[in-house]
Protein backbone atom coordinates (compact mmCIF):
# COMPACT_ATOMS: atom_id res chain seq x y z
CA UNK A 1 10.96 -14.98 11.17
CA UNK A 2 9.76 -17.87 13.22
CA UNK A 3 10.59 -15.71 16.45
CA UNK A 4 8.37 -12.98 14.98
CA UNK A 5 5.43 -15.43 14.29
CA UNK A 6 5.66 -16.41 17.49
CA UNK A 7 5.68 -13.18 19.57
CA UNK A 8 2.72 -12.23 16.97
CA UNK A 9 0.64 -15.13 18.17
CA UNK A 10 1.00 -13.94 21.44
CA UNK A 11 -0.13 -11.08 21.47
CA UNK A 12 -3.23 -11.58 19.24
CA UNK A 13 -4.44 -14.20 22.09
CA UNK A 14 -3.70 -11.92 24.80
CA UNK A 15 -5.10 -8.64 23.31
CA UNK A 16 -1.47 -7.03 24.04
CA UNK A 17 0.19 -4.36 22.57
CA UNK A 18 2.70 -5.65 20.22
CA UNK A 19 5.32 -2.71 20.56
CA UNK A 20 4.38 0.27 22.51
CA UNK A 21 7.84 1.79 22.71
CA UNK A 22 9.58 3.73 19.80
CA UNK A 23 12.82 3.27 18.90
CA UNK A 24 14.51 6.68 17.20
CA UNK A 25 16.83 7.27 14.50
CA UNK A 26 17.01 3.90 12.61
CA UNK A 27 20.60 3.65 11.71
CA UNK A 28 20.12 1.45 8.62
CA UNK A 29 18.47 4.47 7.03
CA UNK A 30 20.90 6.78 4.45
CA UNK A 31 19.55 9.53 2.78
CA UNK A 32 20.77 10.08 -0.67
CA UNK A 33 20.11 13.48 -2.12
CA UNK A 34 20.17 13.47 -6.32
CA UNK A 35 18.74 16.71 -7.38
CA UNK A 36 17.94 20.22 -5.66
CA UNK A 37 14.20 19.79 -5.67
CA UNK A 38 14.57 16.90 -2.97
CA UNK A 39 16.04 19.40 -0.21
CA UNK A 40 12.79 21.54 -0.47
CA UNK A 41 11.14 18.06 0.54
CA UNK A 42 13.23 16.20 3.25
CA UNK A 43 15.03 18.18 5.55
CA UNK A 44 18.39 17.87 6.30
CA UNK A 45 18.35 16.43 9.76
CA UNK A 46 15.32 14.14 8.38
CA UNK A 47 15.13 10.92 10.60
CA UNK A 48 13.80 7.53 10.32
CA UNK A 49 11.76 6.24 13.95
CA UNK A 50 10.87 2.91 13.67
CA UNK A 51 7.21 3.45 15.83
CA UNK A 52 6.29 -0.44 15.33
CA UNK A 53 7.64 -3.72 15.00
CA UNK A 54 7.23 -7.32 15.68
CA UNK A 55 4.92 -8.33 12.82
CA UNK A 56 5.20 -10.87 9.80
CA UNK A 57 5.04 -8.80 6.65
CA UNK A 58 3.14 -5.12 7.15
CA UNK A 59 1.48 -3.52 4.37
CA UNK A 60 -1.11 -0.82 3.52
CA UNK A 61 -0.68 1.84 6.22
CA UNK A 62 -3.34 4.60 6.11
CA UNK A 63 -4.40 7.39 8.10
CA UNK A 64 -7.40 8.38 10.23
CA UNK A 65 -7.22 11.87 10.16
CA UNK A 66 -10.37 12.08 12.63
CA UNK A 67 -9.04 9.48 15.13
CA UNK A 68 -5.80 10.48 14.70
CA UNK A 69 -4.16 6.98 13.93
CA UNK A 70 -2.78 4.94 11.79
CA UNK A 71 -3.65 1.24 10.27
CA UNK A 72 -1.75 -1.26 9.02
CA UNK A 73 -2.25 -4.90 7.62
CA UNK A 74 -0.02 -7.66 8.52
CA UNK A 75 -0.61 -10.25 5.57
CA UNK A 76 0.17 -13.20 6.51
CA UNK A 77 -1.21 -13.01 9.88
CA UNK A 78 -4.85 -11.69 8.69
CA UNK A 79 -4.95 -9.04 10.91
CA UNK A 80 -4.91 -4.77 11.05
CA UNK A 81 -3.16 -3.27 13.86
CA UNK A 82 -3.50 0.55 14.75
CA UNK A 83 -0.96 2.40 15.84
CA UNK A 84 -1.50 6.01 18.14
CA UNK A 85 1.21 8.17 19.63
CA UNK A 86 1.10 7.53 23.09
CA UNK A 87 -0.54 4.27 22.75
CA UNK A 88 1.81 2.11 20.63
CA UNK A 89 0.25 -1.07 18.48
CA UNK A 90 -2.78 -3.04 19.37
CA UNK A 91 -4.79 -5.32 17.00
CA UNK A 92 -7.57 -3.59 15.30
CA UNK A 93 -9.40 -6.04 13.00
CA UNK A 94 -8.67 -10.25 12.83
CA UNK A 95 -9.59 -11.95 10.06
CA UNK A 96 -9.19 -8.98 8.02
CA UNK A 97 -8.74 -10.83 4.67
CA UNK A 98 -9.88 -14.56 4.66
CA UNK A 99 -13.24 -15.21 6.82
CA UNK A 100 -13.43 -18.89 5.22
CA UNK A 101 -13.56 -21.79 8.41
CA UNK A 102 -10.76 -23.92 6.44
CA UNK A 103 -6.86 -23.11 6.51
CA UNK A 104 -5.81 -20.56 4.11
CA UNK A 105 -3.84 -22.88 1.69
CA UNK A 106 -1.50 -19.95 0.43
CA UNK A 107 1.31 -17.51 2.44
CA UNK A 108 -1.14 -14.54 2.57
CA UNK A 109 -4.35 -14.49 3.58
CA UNK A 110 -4.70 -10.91 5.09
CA UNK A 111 -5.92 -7.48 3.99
CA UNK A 112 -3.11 -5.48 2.07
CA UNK A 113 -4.16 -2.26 0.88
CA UNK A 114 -6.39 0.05 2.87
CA UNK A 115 -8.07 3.25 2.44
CA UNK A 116 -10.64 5.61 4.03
CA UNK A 117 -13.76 6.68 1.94
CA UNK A 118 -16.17 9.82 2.34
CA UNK A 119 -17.67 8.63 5.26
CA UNK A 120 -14.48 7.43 7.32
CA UNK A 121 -15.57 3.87 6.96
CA UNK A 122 -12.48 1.42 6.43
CA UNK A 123 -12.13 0.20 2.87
CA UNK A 124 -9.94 -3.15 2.49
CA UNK A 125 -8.01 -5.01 -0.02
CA UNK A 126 -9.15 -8.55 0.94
CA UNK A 127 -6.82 -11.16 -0.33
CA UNK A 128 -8.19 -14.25 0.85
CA UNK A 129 -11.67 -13.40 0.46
CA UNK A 130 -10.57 -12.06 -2.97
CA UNK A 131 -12.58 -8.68 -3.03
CA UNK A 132 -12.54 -5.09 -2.00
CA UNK A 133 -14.68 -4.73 1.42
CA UNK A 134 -16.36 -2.08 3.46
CA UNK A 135 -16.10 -2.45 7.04
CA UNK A 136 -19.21 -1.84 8.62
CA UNK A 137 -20.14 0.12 12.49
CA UNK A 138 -21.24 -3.65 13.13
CA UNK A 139 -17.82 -5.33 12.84
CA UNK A 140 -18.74 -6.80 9.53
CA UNK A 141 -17.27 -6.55 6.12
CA UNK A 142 -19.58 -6.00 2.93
CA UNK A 143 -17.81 -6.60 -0.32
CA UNK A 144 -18.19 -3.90 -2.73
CA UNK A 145 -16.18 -5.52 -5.89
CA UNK A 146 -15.85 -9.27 -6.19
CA UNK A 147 -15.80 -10.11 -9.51
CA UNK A 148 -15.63 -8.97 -13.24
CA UNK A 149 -16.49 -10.25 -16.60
CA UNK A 150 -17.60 -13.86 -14.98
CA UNK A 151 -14.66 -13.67 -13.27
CA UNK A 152 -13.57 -13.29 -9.57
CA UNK A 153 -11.03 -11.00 -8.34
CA UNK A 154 -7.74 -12.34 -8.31
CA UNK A 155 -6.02 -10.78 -5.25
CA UNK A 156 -6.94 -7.09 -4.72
CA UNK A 157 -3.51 -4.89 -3.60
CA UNK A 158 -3.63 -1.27 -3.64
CA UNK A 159 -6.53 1.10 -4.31
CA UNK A 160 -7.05 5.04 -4.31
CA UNK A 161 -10.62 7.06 -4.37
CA UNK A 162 -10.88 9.97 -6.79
CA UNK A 163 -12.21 12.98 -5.51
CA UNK A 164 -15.69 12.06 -7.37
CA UNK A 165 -15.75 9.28 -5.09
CA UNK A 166 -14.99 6.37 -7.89
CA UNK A 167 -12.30 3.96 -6.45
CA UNK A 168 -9.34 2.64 -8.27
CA UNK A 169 -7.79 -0.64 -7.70
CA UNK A 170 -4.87 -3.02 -8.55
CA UNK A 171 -5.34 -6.86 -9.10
CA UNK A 172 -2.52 -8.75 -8.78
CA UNK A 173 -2.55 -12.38 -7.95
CA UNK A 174 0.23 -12.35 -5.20
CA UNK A 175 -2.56 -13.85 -2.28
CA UNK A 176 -3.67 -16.94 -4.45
CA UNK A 177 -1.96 -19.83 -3.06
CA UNK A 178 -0.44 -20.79 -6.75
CA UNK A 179 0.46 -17.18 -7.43
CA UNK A 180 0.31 -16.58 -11.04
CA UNK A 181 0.17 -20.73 -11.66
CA UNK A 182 -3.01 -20.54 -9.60
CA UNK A 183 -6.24 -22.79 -11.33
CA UNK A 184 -8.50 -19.91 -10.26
CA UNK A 185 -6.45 -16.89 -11.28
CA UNK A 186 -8.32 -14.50 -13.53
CA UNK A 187 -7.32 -14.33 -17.28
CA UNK A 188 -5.90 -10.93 -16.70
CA UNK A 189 -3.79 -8.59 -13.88
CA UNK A 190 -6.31 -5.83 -14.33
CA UNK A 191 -6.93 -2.55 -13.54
CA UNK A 192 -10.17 -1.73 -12.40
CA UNK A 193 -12.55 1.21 -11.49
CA UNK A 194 -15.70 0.80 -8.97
CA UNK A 195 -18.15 3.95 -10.14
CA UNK A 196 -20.14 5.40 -7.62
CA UNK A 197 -23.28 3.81 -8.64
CA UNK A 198 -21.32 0.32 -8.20
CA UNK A 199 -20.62 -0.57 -11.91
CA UNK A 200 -17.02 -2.19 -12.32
CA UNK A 201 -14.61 -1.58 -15.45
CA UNK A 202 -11.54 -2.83 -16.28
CA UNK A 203 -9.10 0.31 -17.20
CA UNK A 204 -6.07 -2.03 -17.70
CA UNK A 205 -5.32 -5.63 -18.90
CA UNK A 206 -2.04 -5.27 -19.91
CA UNK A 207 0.36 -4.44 -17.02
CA UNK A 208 2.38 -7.91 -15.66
CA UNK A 209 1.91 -7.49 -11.75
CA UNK A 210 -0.25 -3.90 -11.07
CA UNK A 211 0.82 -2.77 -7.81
CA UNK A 212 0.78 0.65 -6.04
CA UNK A 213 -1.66 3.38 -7.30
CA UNK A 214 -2.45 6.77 -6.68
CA UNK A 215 -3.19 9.78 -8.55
CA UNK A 216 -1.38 13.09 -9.45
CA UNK A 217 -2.84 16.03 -6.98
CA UNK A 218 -4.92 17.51 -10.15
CA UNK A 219 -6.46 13.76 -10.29
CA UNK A 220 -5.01 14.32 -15.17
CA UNK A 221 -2.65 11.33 -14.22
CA UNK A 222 -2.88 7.99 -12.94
CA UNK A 223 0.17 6.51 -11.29
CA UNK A 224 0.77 2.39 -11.07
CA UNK A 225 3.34 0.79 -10.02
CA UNK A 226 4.85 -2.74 -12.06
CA UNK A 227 6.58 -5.16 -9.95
CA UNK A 228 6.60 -7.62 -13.12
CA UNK A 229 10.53 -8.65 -13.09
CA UNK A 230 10.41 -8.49 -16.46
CA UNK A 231 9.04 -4.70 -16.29
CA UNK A 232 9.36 -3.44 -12.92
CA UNK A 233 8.37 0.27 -13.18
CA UNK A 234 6.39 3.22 -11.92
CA UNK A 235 3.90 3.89 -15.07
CA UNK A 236 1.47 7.07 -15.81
CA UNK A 237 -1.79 6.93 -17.85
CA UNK A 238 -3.56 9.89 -18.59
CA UNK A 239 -6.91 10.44 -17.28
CA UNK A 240 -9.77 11.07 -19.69
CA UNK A 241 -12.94 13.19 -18.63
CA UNK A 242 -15.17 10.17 -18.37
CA UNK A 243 -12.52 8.24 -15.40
CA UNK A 244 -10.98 6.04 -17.87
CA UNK A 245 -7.47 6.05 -18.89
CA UNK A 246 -5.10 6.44 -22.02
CA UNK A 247 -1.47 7.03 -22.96
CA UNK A 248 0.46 4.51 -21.02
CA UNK A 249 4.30 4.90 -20.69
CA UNK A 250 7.06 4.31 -18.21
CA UNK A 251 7.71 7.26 -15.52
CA UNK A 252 10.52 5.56 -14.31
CA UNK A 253 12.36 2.30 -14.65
CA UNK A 254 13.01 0.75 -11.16
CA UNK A 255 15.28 -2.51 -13.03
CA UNK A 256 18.43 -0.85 -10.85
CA UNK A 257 16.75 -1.72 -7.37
CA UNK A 258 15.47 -5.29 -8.71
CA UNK A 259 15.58 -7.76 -5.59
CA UNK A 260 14.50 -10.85 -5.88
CA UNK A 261 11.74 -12.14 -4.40
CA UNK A 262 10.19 -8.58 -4.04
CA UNK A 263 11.17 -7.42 -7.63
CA UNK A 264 10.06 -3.89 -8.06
CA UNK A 265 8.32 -0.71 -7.16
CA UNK A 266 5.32 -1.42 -4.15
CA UNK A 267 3.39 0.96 -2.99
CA UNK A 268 3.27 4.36 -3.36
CA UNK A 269 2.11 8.34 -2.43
CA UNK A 270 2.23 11.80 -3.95
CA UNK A 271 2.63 14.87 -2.42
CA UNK A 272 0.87 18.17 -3.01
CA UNK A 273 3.81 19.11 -5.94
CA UNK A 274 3.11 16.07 -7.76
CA UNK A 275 6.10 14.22 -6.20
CA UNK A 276 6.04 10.25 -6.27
CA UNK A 277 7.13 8.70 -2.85
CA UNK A 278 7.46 5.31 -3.35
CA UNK A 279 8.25 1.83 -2.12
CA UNK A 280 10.80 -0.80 -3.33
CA UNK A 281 13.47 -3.41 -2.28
CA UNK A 282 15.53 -1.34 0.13
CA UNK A 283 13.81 1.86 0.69
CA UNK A 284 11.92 4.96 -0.95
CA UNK A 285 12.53 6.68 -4.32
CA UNK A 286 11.39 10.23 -4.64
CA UNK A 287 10.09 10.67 -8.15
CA UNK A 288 9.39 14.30 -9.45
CA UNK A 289 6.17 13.95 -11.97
CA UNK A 290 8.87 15.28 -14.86
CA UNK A 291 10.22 11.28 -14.03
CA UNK A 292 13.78 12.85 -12.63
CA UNK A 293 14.82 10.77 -9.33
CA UNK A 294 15.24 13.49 -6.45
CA UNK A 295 16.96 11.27 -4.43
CA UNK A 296 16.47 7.99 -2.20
CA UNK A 297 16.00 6.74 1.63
CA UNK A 298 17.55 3.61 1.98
CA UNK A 299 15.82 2.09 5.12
CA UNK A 300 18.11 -1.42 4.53
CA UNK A 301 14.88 -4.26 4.19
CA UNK A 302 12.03 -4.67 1.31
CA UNK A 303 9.73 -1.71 2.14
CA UNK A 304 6.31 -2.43 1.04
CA UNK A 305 3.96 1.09 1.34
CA UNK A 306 3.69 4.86 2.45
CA UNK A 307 0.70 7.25 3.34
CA UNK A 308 0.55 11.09 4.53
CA UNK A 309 -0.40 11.26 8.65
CA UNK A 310 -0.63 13.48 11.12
CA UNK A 311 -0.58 16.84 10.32
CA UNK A 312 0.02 15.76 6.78
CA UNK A 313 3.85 16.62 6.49
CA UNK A 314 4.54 12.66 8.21
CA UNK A 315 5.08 9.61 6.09
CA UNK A 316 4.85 6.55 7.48
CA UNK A 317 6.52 3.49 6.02
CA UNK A 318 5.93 -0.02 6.61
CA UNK A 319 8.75 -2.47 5.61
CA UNK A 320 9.58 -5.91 6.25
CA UNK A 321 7.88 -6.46 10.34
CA UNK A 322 8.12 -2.70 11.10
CA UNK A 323 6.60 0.33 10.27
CA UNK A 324 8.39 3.79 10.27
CA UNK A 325 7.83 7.64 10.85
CA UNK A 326 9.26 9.85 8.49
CA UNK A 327 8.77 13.95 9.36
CA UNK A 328 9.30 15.82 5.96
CA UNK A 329 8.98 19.49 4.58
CA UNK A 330 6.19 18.51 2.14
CA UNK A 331 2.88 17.89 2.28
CA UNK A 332 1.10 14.79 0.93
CA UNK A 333 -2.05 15.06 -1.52
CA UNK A 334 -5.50 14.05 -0.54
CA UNK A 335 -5.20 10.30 -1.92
């Protein structure tokens, strides 16, 4: 870890590359096929290429489908890196989560989720800064959510646009320094919704640790992911006409891959069939939205998030200080 900190620091002074070269066919990875369904949607000779490493803890990969690349947060070091084929990893954005002069008293200052919205602009999950930002043409970030009910944001995590262009977002307190002791935590682990006129509601007050989300392809059912110990689960709402949500229940229990200090289920995708690919200690699950596991890719470290790149049939996975390339025979949905 300290090695990794180290060779980090480096190469955020010197502008360099942090890993350029890719190393193929990660041997930790075993692929573990459950049900039929999962051989229409990784292919036999399916391989794991680690494309990136040498971080602290990476999280929230997404896709520019324009630029053709991929970000990335590294938490703890408060910084995005892009990745390109040809290119390798260089740092995109410092500072990416806490802007404030003093030391960040906690272990995670840094952006976690990102997203693309309409208009290509980067949208963040700021932990440090405790709020969902834009980031502008400029260089600077403009938050769009900060606070609800009198109250700021705890931690943002993981957020998802619908197709109307209202975002969705997770609140967790994982990036205040005290955690879920913290002074300043918010009464609740919300849920929240940003309209596209700006007004914030709270969906849901009463999941223990909101993670992941995303949305089923026909946008009827909203996926979140638990990572409560006591709970740790993939859960599904229903989706009422007017954005707001009913009928919670557990998809899938995740207690079997419980690993302590991760927990449970991180972040997550869906494909175009409605299939959940998601993050947790160890590896991927692939979920079918009937809740059936398909099967699992054990990549052998805590494996944080997913998202659909390239020519949309590519997952990539960041876990632990890496991030991965996974080529598969399905397609991922829009969010």
């Amino acid at each position: 870890m300290n090695a990794n900190c180290l060779r980090l620091a480096a190469a955020t002074l010197l502008g360099l590359f942090v890993q350029s070269v890719t190393i193929w066919a990660e041997p930790a990875a075993v692929i573990t096929r459950l049900d039929p369904r999962f051989d229409r949607l990784v292919p036999q000779d399916a391989r794991l290429e680690r494309i990136a490493e040498g971080f602290t803890w990476v999280e929230g990969p997404a896709w520019h489908k324009q630029g053709e690349y991929l970000l990335f947060s590294d938490i703890p070091a408060n910084a995005v890196y892009k990745w390109k084929a040809g290119e390798g990893a260089s740092l995109f954005l410092k500072n990416s989560g806490y802007s404030g002069s003093p030391p960040f008293p906690g272990k995670e200052p840094g952006s976690n989720g990102l997203t693309f919205d309409a208009n290509g602009q980067l949208i963040l999950c700021r932990h440090g800064d405790r709020h969902i930002g834009r980031l502008g043409p400029d260089g600077t970030i403009v938050p769009l959510v900060d606070r609800y009910d009198g109250h700021r944001l705890n931690s943002p995590n993981d957020l998802v646009f619908k197709s109307n262009g209202d975002l969705y977002f997770t609140d967790p307190p994982f990036g205040l320094s005290g955690g879920f002791d913290d002074p300043e935590k918010a009464p609740v682990q919300g849920v929240y919704r940003v309209a596209k006129d700006g007004t914030v509601a709270r969906l849901i007050a009463d999941i223990g640790a909101p993670n992941g989300i995303a949305f089923s392809p026909d946008e009827h059912t909203l996926y979140v992911s638990d990572v409560d110990p006591k709970r740790p689960a993939w859960l599904a709402f229903d989706v009422n006409p007017d954005g707001t949500v009913s009928n919670g229940r557990v998809l899938f229990d995740a207690d079997r891959w419980r690993a302590d200090p991760f927990f449970g289920p991180d972040g997550f995708k869906v494909d175009t069939k409605g299939n959940i690919f998601g993050a947790r200690p160890g590896g991927l699950s692939v979920i079918a939205p009937d809740g059936t596991l398909l099967g699992t890719i054990e990549t052998g470290r805590p494996t944080s998030n997913v998202a659909w790149g390239e020519d949309g049939s590519t997952l990539f996975i960041t876990g632990g200080d890496s991030v991965y390339r996974l080529r598969l025979s399905t397609v991922g949905a829009r969010n």
